[in-house]
N, C-alpha and C. Protein backbone atom coordinates (compact mmCIF):
# COMPACT_ATOMS: atom_id res chain seq x y z
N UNK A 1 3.95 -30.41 -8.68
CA UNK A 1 4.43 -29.27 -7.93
C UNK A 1 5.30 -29.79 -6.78
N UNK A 2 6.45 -29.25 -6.59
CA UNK A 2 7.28 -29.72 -5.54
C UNK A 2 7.08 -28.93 -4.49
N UNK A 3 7.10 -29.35 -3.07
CA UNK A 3 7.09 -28.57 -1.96
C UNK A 3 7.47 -27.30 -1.68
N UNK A 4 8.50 -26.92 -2.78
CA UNK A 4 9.26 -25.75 -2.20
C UNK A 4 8.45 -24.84 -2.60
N UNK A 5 7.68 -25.00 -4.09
CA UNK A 5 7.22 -24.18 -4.76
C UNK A 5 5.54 -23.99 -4.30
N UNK A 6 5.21 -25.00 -3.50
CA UNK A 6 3.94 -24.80 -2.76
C UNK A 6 4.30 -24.26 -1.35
N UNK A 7 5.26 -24.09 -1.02
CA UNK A 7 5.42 -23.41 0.38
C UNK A 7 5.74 -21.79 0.06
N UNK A 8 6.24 -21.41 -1.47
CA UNK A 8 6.62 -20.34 -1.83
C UNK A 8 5.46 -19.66 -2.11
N UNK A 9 4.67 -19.87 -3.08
CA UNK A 9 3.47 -19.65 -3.27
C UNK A 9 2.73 -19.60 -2.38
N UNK A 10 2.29 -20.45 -1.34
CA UNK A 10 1.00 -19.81 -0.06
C UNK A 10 2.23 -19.31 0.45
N UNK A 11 3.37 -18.85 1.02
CA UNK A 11 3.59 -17.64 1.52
C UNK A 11 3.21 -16.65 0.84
N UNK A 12 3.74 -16.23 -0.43
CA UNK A 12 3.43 -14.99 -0.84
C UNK A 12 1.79 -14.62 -1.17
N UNK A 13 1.55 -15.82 -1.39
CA UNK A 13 -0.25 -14.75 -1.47
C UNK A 13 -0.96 -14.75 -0.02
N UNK A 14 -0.42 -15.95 1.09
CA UNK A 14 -1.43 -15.40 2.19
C UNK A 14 -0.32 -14.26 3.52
N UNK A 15 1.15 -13.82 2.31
CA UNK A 15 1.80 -13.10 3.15
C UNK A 15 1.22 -11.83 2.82
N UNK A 16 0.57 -11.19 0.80
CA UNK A 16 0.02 -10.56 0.77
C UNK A 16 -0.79 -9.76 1.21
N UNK A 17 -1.99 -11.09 0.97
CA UNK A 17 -3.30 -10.79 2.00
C UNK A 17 -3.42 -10.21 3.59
N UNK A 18 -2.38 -11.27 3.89
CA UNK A 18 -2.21 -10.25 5.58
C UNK A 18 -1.22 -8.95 5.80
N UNK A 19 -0.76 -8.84 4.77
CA UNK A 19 -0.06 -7.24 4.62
C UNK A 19 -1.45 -6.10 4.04
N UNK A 20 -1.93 -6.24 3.46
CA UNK A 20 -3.24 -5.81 2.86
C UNK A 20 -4.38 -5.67 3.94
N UNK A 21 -4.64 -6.42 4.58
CA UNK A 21 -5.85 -6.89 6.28
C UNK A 21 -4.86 -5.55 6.91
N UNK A 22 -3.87 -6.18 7.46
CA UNK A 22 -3.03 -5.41 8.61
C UNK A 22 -3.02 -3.64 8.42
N UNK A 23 -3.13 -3.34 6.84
CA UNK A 23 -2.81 -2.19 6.64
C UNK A 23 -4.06 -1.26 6.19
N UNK A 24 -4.91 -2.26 6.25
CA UNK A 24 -6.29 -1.16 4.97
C UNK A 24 -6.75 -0.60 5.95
N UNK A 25 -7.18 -0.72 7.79
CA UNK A 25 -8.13 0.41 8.13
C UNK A 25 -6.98 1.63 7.76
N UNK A 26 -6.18 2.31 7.99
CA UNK A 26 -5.64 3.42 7.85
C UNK A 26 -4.53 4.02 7.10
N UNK A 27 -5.08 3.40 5.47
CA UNK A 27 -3.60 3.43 4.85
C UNK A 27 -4.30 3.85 3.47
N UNK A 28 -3.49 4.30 2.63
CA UNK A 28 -4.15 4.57 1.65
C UNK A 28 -3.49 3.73 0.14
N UNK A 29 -4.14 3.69 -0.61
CA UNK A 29 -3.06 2.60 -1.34
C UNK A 29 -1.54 1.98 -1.61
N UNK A 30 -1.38 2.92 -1.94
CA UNK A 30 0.24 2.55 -1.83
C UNK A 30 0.71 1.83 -0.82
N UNK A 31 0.46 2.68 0.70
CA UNK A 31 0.60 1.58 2.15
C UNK A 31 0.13 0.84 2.34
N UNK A 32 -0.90 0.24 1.38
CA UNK A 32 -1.50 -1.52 1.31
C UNK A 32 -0.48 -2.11 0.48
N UNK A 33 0.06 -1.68 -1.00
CA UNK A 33 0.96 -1.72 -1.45
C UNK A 33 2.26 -2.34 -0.78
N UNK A 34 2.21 -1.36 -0.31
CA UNK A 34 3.84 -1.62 0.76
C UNK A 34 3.44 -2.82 1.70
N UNK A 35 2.81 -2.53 2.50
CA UNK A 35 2.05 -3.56 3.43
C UNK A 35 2.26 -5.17 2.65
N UNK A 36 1.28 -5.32 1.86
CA UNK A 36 1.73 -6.25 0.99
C UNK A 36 3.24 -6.66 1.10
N UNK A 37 3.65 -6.31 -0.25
CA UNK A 37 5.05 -6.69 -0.65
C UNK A 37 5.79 -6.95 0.75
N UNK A 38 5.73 -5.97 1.57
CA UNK A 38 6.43 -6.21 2.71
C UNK A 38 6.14 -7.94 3.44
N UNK A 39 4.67 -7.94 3.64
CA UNK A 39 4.55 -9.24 4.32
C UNK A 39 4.42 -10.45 3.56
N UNK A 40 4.79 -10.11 1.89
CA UNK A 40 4.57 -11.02 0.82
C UNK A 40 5.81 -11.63 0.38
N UNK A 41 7.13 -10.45 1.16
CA UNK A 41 8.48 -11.37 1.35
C UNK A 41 8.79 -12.07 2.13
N UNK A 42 8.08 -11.79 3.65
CA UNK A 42 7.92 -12.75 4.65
C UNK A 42 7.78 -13.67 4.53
N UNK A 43 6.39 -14.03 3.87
CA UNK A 43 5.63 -15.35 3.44
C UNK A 43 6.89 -16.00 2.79
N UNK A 44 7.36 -15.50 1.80
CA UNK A 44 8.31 -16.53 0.57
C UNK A 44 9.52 -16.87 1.68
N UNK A 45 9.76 -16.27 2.00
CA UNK A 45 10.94 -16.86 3.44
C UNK A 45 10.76 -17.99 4.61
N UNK A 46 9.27 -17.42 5.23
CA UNK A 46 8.62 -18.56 5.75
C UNK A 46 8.45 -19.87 4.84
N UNK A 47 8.01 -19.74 3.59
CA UNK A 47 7.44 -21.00 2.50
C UNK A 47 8.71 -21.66 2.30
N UNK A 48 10.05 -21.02 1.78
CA UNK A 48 11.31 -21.26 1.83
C UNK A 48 11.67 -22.72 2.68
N UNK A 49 11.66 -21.58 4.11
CA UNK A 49 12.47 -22.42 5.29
C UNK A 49 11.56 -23.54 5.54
N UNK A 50 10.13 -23.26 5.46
CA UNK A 50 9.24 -24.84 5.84
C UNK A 50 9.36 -25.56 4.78
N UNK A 51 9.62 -25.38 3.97
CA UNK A 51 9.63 -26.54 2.73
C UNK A 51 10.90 -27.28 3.33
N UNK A 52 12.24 -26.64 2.93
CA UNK A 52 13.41 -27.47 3.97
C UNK A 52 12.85 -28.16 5.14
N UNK A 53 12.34 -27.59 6.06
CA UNK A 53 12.31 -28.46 7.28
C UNK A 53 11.34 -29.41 7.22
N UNK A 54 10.60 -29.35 6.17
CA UNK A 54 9.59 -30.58 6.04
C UNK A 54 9.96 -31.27 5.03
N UNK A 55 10.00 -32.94 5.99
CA UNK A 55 10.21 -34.47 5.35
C UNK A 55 9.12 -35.02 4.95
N UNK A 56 9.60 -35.81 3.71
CA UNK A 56 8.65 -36.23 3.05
C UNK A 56 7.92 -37.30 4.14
N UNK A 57 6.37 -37.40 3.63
CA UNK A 57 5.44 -38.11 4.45
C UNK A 57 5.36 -37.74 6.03
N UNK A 58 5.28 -35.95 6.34
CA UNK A 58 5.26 -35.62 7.33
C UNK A 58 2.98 -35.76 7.38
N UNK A 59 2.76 -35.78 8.75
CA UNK A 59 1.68 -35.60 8.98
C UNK A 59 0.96 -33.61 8.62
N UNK A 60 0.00 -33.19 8.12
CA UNK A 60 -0.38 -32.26 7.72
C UNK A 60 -0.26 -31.21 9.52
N UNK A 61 -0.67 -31.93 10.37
CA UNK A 61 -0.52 -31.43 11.83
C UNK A 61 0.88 -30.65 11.99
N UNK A 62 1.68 -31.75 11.76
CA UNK A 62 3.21 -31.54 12.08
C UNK A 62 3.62 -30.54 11.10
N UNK A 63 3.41 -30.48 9.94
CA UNK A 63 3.68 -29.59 8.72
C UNK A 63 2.90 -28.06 9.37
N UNK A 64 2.07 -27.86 9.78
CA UNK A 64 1.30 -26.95 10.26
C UNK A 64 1.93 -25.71 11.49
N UNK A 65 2.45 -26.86 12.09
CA UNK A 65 2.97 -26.44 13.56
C UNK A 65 4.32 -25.80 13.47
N UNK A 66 5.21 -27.19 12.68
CA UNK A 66 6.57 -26.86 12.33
C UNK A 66 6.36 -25.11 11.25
N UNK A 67 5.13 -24.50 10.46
CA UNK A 67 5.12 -23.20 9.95
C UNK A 67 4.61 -22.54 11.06
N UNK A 68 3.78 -22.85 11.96
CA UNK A 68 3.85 -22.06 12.86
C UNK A 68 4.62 -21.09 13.89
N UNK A 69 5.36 -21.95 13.90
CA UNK A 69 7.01 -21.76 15.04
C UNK A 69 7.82 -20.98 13.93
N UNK A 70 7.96 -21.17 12.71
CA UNK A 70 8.96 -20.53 11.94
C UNK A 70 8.01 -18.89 11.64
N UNK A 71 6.86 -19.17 11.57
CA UNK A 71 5.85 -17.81 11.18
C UNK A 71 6.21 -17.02 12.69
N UNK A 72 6.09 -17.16 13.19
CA UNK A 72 6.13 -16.83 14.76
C UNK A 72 7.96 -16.13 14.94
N UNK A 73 8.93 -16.63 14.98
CA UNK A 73 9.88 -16.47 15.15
C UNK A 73 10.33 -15.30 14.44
N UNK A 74 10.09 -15.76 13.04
CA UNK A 74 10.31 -14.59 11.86
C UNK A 74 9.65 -13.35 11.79
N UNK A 75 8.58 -13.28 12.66
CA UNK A 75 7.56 -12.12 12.97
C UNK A 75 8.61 -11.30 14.22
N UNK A 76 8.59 -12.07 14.77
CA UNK A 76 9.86 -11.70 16.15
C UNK A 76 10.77 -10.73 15.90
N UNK A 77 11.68 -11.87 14.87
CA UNK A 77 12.52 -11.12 14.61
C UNK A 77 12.82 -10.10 13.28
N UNK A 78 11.73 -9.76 12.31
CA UNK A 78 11.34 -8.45 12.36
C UNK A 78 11.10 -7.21 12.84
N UNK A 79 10.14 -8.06 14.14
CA UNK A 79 10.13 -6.42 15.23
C UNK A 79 11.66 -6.20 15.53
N UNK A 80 11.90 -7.38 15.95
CA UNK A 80 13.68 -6.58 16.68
C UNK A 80 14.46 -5.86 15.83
N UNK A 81 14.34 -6.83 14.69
CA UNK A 81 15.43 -5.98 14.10
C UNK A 81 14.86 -4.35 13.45
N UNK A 82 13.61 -3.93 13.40
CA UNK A 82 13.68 -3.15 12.71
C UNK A 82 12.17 -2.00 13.74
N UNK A 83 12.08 -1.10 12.91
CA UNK A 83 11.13 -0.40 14.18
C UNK A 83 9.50 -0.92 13.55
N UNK A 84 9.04 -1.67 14.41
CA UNK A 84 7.55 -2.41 14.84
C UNK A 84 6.35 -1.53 14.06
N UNK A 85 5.85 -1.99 12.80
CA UNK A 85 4.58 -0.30 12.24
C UNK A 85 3.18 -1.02 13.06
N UNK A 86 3.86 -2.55 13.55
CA UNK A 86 2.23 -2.85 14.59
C UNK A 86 2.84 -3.76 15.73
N UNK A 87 1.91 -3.56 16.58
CA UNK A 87 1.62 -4.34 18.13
C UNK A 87 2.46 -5.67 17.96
N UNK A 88 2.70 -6.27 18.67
CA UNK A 88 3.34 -7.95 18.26
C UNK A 88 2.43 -8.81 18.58
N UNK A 89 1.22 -7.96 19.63
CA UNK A 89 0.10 -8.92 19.39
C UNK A 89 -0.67 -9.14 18.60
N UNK A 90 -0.28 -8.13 17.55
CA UNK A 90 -1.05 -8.86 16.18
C UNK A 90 -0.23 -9.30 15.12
N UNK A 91 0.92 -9.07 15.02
CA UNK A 91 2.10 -9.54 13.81
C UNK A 91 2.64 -10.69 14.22
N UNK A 92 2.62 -11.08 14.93
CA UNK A 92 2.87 -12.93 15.64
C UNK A 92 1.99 -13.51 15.28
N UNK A 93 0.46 -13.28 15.70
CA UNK A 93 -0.11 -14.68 15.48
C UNK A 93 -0.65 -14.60 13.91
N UNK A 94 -0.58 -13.35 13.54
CA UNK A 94 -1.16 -13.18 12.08
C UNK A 94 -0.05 -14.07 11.51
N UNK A 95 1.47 -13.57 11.32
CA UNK A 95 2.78 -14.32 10.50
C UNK A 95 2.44 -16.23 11.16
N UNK A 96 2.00 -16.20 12.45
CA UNK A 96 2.14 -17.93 12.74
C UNK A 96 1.27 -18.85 11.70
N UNK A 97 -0.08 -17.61 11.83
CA UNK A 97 -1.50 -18.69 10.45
C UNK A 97 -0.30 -18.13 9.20
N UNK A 98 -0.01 -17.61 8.13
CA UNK A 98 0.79 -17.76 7.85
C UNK A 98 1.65 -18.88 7.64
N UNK A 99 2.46 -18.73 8.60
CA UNK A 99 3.40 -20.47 8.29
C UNK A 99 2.88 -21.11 8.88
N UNK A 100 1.38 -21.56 9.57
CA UNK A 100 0.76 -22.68 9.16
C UNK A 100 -0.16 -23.08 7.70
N UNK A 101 -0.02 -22.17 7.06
CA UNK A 101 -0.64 -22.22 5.83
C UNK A 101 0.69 -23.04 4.92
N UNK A 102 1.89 -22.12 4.96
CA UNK A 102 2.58 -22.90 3.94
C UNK A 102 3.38 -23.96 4.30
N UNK A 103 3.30 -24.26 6.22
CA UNK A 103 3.61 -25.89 6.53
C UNK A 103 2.45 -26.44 6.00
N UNK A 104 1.36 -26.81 5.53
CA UNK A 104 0.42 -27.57 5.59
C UNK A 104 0.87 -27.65 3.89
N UNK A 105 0.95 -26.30 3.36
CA UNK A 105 0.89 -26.84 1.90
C UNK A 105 2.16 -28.13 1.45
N UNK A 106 2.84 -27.29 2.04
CA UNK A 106 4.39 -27.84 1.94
C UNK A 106 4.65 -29.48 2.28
N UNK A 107 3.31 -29.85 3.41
CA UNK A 107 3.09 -31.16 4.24
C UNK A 107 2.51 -31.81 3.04
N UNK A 108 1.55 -31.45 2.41
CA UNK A 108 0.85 -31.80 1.70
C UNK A 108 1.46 -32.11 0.67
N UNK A 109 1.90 -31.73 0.02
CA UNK A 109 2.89 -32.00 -1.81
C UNK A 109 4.11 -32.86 -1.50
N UNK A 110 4.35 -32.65 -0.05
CA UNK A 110 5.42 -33.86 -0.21
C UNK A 110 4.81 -35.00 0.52
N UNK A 111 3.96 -35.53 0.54
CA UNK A 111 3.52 -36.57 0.72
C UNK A 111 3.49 -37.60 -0.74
């Protein structure tokens, strides 16, 4: 498995999962649905860009952090660009675990 495709993959299923968390107290399927897909394109964008920015034989730390900052940013600039369906105190640090999930994977396979 090459990095890109392990940074693509844990984005989209733990971009899923936190579109699904974020949306189930008050949504009814479909808006988990949406929820999903929505934060399950995130993920593949985040998994994307950390795979690029991670060099081979990076430390799992550094792989972690470097998805953090990109999970974080990209959460950002979502809200701006578009109208916010939650708080940014919870769509930041949720999108940061996120791209620390697919820096770590991404750290990991290219080692």
């Amino acid at each position: 498995m090459k990095k890109l495709t392990a940074g693509v993959v844990t984005g989209l299923v733990l971009g899923a999962v936190q579109g699904v968390v974020t949306e189930a107290p008050d949504a009814d399927a479909f808006g988990m649905f949406l929820g999903a897909l929505g934060r399950g394109s995130q993920g593949v964008i985040n998994g994307i860009l950390v795979a690029y920015m991670t060099r081979p034989m990076t430390p799992l730390w550094r792989g972690g952090l470097t998805g953090a900052m990109v999970g974080a940013v990209l959460a950002v600039v979502a809200m701006v660009a578009g109208n916010p369906a939650q708080p940014w105190v919870i769509a930041v640090p949720s999108s940061a675990v996120v791209g620390a999930g697919c820096g770590i994977a991404a750290a990991k396979v290219a080692r």
